[in-house]
N, C-alpha and C. Protein backbone atom coordinates (compact mmCIF):
# COMPACT_ATOMS: atom_id res chain seq x y z
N UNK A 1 0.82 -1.19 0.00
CA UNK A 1 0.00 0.00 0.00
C UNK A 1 0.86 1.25 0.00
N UNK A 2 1.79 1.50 0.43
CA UNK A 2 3.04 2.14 0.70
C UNK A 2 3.21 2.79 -0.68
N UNK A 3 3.64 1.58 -2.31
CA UNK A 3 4.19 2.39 -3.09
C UNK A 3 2.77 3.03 -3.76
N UNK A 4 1.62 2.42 -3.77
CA UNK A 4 0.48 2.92 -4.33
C UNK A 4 -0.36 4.60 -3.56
N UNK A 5 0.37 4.61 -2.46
CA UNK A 5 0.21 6.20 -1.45
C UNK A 5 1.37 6.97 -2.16
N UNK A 6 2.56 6.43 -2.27
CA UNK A 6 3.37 7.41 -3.19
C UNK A 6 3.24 7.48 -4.27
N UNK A 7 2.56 6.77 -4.94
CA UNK A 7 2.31 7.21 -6.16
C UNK A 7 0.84 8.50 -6.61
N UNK A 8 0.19 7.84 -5.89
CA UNK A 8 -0.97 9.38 -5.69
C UNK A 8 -0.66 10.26 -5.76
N UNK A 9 0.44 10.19 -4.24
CA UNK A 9 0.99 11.75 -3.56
C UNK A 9 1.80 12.40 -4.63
N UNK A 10 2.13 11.75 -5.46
CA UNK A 10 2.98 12.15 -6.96
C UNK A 10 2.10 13.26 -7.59
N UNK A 11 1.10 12.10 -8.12
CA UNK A 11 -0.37 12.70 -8.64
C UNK A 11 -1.11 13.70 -8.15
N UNK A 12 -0.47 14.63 -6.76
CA UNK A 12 -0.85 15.01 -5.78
C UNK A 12 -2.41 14.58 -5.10
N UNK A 13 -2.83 13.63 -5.10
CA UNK A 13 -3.51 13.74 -4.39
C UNK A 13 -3.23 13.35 -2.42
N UNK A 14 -3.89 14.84 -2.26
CA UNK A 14 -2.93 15.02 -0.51
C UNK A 14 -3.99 14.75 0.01
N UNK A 15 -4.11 14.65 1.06
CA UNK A 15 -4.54 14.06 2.75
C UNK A 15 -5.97 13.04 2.16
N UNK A 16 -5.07 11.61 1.92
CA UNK A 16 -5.84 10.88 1.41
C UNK A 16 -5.81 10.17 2.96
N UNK A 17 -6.41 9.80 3.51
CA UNK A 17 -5.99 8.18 4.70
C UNK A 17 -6.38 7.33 4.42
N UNK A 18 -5.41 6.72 5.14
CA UNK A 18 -4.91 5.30 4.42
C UNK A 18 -5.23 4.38 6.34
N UNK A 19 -5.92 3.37 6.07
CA UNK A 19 -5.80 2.69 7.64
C UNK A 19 -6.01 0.94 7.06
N UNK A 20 -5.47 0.07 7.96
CA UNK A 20 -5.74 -1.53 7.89
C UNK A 20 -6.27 -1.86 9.00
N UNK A 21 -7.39 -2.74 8.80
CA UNK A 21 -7.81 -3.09 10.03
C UNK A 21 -7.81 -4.95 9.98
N UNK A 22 -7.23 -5.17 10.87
CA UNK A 22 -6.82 -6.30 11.05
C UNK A 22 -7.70 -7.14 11.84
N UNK A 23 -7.85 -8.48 11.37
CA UNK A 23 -8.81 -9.11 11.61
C UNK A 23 -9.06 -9.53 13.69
N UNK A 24 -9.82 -9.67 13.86
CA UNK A 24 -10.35 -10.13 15.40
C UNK A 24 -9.88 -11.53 15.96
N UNK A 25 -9.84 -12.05 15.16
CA UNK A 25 -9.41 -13.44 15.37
C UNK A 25 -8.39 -13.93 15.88
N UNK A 26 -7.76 -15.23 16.45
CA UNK A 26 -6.62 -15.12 17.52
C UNK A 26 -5.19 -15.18 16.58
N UNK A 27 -5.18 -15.94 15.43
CA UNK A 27 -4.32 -15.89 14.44
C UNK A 27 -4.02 -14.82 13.65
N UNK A 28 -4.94 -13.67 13.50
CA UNK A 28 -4.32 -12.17 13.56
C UNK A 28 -4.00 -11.94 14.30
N UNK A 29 -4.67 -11.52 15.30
CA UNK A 29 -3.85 -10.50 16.57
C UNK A 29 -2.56 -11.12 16.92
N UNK A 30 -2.80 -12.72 16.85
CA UNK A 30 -0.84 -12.80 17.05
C UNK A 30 0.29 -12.05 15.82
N UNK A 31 -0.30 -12.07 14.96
CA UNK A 31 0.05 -11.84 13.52
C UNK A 31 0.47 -10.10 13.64
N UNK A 32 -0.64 -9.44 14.24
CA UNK A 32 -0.51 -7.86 14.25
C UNK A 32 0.72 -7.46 14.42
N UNK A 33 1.36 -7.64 15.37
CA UNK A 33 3.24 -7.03 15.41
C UNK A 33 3.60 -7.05 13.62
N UNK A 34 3.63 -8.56 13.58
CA UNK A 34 4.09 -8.17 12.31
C UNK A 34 3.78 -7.45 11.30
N UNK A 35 2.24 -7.79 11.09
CA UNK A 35 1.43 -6.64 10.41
C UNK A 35 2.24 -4.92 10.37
N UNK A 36 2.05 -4.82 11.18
CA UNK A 36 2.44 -3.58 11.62
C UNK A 36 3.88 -3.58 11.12
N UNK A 37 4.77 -3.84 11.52
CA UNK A 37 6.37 -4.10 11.30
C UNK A 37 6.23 -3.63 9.69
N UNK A 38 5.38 -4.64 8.96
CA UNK A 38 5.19 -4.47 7.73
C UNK A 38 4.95 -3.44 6.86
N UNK A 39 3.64 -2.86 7.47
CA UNK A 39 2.75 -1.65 6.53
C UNK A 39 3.60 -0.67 6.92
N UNK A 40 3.57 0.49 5.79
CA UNK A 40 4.37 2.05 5.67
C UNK A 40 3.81 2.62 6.95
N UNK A 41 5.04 2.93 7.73
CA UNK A 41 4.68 3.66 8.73
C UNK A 41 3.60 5.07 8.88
N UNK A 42 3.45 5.66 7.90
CA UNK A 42 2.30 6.39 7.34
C UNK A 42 1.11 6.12 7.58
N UNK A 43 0.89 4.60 7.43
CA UNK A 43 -0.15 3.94 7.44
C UNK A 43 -1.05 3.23 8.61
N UNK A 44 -1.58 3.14 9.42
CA UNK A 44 -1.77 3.04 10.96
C UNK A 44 -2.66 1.78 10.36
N UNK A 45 -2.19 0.56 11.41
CA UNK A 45 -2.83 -0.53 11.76
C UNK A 45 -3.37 -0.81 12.73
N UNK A 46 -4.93 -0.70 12.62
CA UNK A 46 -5.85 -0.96 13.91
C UNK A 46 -6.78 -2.79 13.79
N UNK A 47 -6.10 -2.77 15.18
CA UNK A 47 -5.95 -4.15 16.01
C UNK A 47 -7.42 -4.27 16.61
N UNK A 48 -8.38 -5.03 16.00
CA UNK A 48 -9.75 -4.96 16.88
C UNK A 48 -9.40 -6.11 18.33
N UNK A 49 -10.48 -5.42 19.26
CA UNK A 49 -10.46 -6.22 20.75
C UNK A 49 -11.26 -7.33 20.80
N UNK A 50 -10.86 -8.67 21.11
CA UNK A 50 -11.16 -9.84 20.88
C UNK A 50 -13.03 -9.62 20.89
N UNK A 51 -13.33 -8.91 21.64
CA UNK A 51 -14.75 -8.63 22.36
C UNK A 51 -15.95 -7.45 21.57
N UNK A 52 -15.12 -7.23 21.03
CA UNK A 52 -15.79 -5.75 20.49
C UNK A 52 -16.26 -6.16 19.52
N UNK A 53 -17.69 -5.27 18.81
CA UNK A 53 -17.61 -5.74 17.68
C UNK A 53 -17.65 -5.87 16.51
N UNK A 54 -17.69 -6.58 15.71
CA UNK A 54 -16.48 -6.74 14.51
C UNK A 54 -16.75 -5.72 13.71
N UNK A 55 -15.67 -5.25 13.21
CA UNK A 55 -15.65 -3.65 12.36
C UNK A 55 -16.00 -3.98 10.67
N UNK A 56 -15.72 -5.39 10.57
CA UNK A 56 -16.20 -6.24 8.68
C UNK A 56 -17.60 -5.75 9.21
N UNK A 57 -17.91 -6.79 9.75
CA UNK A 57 -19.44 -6.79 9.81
C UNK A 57 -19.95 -5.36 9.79
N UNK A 58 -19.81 -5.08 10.86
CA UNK A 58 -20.25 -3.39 10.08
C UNK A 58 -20.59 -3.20 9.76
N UNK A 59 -19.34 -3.17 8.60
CA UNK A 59 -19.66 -2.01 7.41
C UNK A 59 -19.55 -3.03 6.29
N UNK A 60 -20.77 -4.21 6.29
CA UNK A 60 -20.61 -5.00 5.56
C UNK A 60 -19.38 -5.76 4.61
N UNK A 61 -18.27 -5.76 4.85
CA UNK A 61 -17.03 -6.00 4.69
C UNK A 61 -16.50 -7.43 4.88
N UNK A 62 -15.16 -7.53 4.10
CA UNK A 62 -14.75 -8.67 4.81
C UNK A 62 -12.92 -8.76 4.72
N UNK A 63 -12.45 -9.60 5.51
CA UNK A 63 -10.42 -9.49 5.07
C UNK A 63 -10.63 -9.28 3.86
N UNK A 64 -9.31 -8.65 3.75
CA UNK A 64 -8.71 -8.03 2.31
C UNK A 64 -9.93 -7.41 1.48
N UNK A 65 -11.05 -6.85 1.74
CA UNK A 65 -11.85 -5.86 1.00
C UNK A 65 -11.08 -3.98 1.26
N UNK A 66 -11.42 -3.77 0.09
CA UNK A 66 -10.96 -2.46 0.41
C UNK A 66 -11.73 -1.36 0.62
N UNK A 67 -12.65 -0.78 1.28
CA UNK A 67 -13.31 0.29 1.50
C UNK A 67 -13.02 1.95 0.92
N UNK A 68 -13.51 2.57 0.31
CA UNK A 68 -12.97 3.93 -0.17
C UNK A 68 -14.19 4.78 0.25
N UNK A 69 -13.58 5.78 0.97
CA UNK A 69 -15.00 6.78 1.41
C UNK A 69 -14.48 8.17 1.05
N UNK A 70 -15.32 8.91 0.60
CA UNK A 70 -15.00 10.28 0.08
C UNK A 70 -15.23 11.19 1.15
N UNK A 71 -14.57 12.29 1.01
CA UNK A 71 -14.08 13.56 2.26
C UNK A 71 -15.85 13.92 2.65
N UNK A 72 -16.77 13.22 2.20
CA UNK A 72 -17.89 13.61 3.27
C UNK A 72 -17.94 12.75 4.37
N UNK A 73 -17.05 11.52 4.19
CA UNK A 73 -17.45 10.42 4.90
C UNK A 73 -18.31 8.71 4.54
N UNK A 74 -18.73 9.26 2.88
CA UNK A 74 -19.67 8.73 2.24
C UNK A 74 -19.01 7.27 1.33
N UNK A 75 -19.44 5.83 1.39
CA UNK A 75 -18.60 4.99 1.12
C UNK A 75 -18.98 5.24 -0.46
N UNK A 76 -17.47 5.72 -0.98
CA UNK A 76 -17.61 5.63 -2.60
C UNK A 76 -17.22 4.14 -3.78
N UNK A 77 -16.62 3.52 -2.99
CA UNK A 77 -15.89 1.74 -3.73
C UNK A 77 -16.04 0.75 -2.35
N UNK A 78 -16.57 -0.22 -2.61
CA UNK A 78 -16.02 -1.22 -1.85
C UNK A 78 -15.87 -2.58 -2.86
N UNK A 79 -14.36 -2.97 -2.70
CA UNK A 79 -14.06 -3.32 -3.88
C UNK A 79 -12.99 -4.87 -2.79
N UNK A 80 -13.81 -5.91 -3.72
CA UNK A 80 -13.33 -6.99 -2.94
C UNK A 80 -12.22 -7.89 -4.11
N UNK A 81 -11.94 -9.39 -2.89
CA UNK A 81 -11.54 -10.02 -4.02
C UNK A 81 -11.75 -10.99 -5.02
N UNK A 82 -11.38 -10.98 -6.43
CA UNK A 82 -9.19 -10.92 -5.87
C UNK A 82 -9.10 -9.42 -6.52
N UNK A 83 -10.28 -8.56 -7.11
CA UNK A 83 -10.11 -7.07 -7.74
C UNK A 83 -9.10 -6.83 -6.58
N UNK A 84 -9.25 -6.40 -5.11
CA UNK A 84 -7.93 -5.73 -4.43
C UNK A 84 -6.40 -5.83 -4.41
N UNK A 85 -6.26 -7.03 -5.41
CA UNK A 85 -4.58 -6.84 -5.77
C UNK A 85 -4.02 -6.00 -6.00
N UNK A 86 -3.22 -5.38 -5.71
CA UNK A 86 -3.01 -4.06 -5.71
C UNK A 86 -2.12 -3.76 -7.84
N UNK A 87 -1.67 -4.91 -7.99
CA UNK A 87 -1.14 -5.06 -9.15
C UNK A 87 -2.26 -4.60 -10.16
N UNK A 88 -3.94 -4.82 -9.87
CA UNK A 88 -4.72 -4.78 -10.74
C UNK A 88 -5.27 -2.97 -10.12
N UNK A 89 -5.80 -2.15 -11.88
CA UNK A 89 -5.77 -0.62 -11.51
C UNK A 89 -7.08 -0.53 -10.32
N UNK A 90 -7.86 -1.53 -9.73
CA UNK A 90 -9.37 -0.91 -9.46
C UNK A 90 -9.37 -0.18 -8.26
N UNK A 91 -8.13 -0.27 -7.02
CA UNK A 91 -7.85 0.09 -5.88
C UNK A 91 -7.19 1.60 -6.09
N UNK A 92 -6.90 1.77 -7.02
CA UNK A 92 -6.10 3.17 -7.43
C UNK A 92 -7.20 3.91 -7.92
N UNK A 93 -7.54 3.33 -8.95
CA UNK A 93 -8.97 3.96 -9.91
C UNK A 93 -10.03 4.28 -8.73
N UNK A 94 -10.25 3.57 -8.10
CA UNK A 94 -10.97 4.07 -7.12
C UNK A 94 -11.13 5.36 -6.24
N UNK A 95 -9.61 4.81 -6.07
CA UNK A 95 -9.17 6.20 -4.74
C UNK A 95 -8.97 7.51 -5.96
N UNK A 96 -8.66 7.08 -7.15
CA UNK A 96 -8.52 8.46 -8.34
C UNK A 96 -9.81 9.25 -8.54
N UNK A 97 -11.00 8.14 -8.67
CA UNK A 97 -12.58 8.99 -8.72
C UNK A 97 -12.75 9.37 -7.61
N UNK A 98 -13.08 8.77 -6.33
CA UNK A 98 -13.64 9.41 -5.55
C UNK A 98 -12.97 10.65 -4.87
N UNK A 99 -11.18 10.85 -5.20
CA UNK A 99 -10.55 11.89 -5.03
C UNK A 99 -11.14 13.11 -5.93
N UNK A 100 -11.30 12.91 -7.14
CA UNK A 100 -11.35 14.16 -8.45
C UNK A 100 -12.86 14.14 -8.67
N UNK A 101 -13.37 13.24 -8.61
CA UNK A 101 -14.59 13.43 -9.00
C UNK A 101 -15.77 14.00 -8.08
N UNK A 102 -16.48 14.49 -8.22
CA UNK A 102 -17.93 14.42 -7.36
C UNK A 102 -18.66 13.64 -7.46
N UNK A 103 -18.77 12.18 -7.11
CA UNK A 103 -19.46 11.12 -8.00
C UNK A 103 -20.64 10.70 -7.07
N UNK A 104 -20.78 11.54 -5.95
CA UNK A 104 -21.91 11.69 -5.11
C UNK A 104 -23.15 12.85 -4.73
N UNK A 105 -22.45 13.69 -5.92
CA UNK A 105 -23.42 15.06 -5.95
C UNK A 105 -22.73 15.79 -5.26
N UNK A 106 -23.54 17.20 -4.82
CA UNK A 106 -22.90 18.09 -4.11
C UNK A 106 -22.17 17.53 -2.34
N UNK A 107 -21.04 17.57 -2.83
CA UNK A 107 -20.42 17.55 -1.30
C UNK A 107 -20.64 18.82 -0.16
N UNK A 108 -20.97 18.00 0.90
CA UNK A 108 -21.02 19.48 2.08
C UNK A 108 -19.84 19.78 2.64
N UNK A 109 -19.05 19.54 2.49
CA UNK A 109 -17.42 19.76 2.84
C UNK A 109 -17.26 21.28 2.16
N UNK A 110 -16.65 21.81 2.78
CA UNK A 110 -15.87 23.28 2.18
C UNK A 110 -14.93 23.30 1.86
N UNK A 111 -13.71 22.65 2.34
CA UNK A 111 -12.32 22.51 1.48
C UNK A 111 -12.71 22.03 0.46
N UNK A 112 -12.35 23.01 -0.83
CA UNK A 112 -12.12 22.41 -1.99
C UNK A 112 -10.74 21.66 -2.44
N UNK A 113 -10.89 20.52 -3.34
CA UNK A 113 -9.46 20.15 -3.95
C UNK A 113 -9.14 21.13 -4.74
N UNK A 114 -7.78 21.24 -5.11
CA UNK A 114 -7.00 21.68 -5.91
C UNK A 114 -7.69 20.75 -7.45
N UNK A 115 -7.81 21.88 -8.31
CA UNK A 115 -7.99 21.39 -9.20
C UNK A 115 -6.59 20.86 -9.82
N UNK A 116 -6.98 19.63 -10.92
CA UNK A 116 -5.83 19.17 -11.80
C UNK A 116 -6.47 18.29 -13.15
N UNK A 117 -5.13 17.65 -13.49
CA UNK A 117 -5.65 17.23 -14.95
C UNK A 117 -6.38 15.75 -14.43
N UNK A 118 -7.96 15.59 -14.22
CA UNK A 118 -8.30 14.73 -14.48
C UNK A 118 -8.49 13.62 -15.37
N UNK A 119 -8.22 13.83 -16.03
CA UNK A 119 -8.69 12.65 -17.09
C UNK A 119 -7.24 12.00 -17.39
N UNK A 120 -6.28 12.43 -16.79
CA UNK A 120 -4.77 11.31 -17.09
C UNK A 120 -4.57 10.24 -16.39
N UNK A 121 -5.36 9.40 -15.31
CA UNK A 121 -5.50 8.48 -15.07
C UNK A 121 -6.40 7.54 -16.09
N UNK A 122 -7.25 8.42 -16.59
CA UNK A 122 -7.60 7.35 -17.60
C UNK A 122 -7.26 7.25 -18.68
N UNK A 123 -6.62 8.34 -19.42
CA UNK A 123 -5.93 8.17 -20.93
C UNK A 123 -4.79 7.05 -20.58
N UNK A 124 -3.93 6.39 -19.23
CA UNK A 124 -3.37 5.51 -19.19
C UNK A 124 -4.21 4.33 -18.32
N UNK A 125 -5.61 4.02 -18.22
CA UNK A 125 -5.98 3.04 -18.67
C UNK A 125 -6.83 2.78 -17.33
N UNK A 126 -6.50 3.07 -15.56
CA UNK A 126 -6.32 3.59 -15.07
C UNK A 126 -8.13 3.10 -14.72
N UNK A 127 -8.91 3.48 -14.98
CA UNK A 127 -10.47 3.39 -14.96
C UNK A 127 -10.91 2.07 -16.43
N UNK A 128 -10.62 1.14 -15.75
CA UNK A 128 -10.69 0.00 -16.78
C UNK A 128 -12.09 -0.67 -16.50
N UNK A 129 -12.61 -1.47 -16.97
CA UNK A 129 -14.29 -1.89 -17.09
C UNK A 129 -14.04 -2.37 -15.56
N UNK A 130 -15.10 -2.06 -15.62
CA UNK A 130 -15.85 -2.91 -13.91
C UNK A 130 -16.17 -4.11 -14.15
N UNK A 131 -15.12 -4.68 -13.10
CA UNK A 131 -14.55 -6.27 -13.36
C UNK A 131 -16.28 -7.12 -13.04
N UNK A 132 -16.49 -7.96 -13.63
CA UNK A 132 -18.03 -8.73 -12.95
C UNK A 132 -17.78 -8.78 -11.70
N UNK A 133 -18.94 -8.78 -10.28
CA UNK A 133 -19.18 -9.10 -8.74
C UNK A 133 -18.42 -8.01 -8.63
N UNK A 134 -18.26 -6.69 -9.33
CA UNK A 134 -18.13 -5.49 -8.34
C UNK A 134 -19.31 -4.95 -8.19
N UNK A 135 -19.69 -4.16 -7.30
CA UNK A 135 -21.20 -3.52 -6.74
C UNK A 135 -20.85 -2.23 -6.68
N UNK A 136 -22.08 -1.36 -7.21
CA UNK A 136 -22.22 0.14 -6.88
C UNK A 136 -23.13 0.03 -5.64
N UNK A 137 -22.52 1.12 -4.73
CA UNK A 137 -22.66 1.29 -3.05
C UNK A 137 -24.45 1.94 -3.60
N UNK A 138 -25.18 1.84 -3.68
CA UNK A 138 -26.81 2.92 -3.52
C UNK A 138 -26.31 3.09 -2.56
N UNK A 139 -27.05 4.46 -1.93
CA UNK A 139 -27.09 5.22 -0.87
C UNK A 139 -27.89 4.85 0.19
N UNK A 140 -28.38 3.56 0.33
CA UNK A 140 -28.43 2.90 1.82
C UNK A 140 -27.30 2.02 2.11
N UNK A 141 -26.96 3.19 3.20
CA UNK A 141 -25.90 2.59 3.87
C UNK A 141 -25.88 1.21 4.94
N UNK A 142 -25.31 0.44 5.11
CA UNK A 142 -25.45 -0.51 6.05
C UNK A 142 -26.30 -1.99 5.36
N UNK A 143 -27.03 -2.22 4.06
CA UNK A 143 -27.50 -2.90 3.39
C UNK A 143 -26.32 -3.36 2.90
N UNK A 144 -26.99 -4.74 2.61
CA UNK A 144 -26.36 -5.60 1.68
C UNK A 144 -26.35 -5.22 0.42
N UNK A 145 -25.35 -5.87 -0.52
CA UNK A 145 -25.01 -5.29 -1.90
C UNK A 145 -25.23 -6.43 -2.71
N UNK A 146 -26.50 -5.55 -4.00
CA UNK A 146 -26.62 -6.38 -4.99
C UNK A 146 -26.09 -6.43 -5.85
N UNK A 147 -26.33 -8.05 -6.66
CA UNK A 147 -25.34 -8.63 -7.59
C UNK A 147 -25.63 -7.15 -8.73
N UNK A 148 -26.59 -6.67 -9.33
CA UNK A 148 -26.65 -5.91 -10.68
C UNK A 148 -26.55 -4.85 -10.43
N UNK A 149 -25.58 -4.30 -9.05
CA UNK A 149 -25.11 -3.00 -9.37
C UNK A 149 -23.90 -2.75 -9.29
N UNK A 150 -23.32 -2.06 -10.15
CA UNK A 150 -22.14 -1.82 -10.87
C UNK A 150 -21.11 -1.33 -9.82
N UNK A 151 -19.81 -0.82 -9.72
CA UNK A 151 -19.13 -1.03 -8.44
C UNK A 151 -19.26 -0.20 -7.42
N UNK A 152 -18.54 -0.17 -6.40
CA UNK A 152 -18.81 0.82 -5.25
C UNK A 152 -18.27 2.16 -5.38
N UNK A 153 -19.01 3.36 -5.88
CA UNK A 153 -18.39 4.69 -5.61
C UNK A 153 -19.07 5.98 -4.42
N UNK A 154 -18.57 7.03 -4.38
CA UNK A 154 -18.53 7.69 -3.71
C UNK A 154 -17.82 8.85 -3.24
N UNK A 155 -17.67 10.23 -2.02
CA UNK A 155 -16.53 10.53 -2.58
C UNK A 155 -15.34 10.55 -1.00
N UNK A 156 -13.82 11.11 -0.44
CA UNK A 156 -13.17 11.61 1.40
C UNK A 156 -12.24 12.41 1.55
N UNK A 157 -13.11 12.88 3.23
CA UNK A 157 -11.46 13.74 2.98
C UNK A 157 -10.55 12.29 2.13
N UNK A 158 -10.82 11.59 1.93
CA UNK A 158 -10.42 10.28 0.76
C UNK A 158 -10.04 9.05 2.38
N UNK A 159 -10.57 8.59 2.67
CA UNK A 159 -9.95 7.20 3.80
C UNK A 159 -10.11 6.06 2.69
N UNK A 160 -8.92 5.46 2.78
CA UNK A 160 -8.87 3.75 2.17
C UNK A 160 -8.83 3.08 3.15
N UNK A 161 -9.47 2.10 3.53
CA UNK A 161 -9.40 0.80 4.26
C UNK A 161 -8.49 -0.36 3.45
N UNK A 162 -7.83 -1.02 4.30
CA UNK A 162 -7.97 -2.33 3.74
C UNK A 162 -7.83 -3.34 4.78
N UNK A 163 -7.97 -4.38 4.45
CA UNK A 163 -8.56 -5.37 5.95
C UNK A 163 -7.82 -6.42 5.41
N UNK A 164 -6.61 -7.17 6.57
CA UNK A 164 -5.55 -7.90 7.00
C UNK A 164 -6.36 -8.96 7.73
């Protein structure tokens, strides 16, 4: 996740967050040190409490899904697997729309972005078809996601999840 945050920050897109949340289970939490050891220090790894509960469930989620919420707070991608390889564009493309775009209508946020050249993530390819079993988020939140809607967008101060 590390070189895909520097590569944004290239692209400037600034105060994106970035967080992992690591699974509840006893074979993570032993796992978490390392976890952590691992991910770009930039990047904060939160350790759920054996008891608490579960942060997938939630927000309808599951390991290794990636969550993208736009600077209202509003979930714009939730994009599972194996799309979250980071090798494949949909985790970037993601965080690229819901950064530049308004793809949720008027935002109530007052910081505006810096404008820039949108459309050069996709003249290099960047926003590629929506792989089949991705879902567009409708705006009930907390529902389950159906098979015939197209993938998850939205727009954040930009937070990426991804779940370890």
């Amino acid at each position: 996740m590390g070189v895909l945050r520097n590569k944004l920050l290239r692209y400037g897109l600034q105060n994106v967050s970035y967080l992992i949340v690591n699974q509840q289970d006893i074979s993570s939490r032993r796992q978490y040190q390392e976890l952590k050891r691992r991910a770009p220090k930039e990047i904060p790894v939160y350790q759920q409490a054996p008891r608490q509960q579960n942060v997938w469930k939630l927000l309808n989620g599951a390991k290794d899904d990636f969550l993208i919420y736009d600077r209202c707070g509003r979930l714009t991608f939730h994009i599972v697997l194996p799309y979250t390889f980071l090798q494949y564009p949909y985790v970037e493309a993601a965080i690229w729309v819901s950064y530049r775009k308004d793809i949720c209508g008027n935002c109530s946020v007052s910081d505006a972005i810096e404008e820039g050249d949108t459309e050069e993530p996709l003249k290099k390819g960047w926003a590629a078809e929506v792989p089949e079993g991705q879902h567009h988020h409708p705006h009930s939140h907390g529902k389950r996601l159906q098979k015939q809607h197209l993938p998850h967008h939205h727009n954040d101060r930009h937070h990426t999840q991804g779940g370890h």
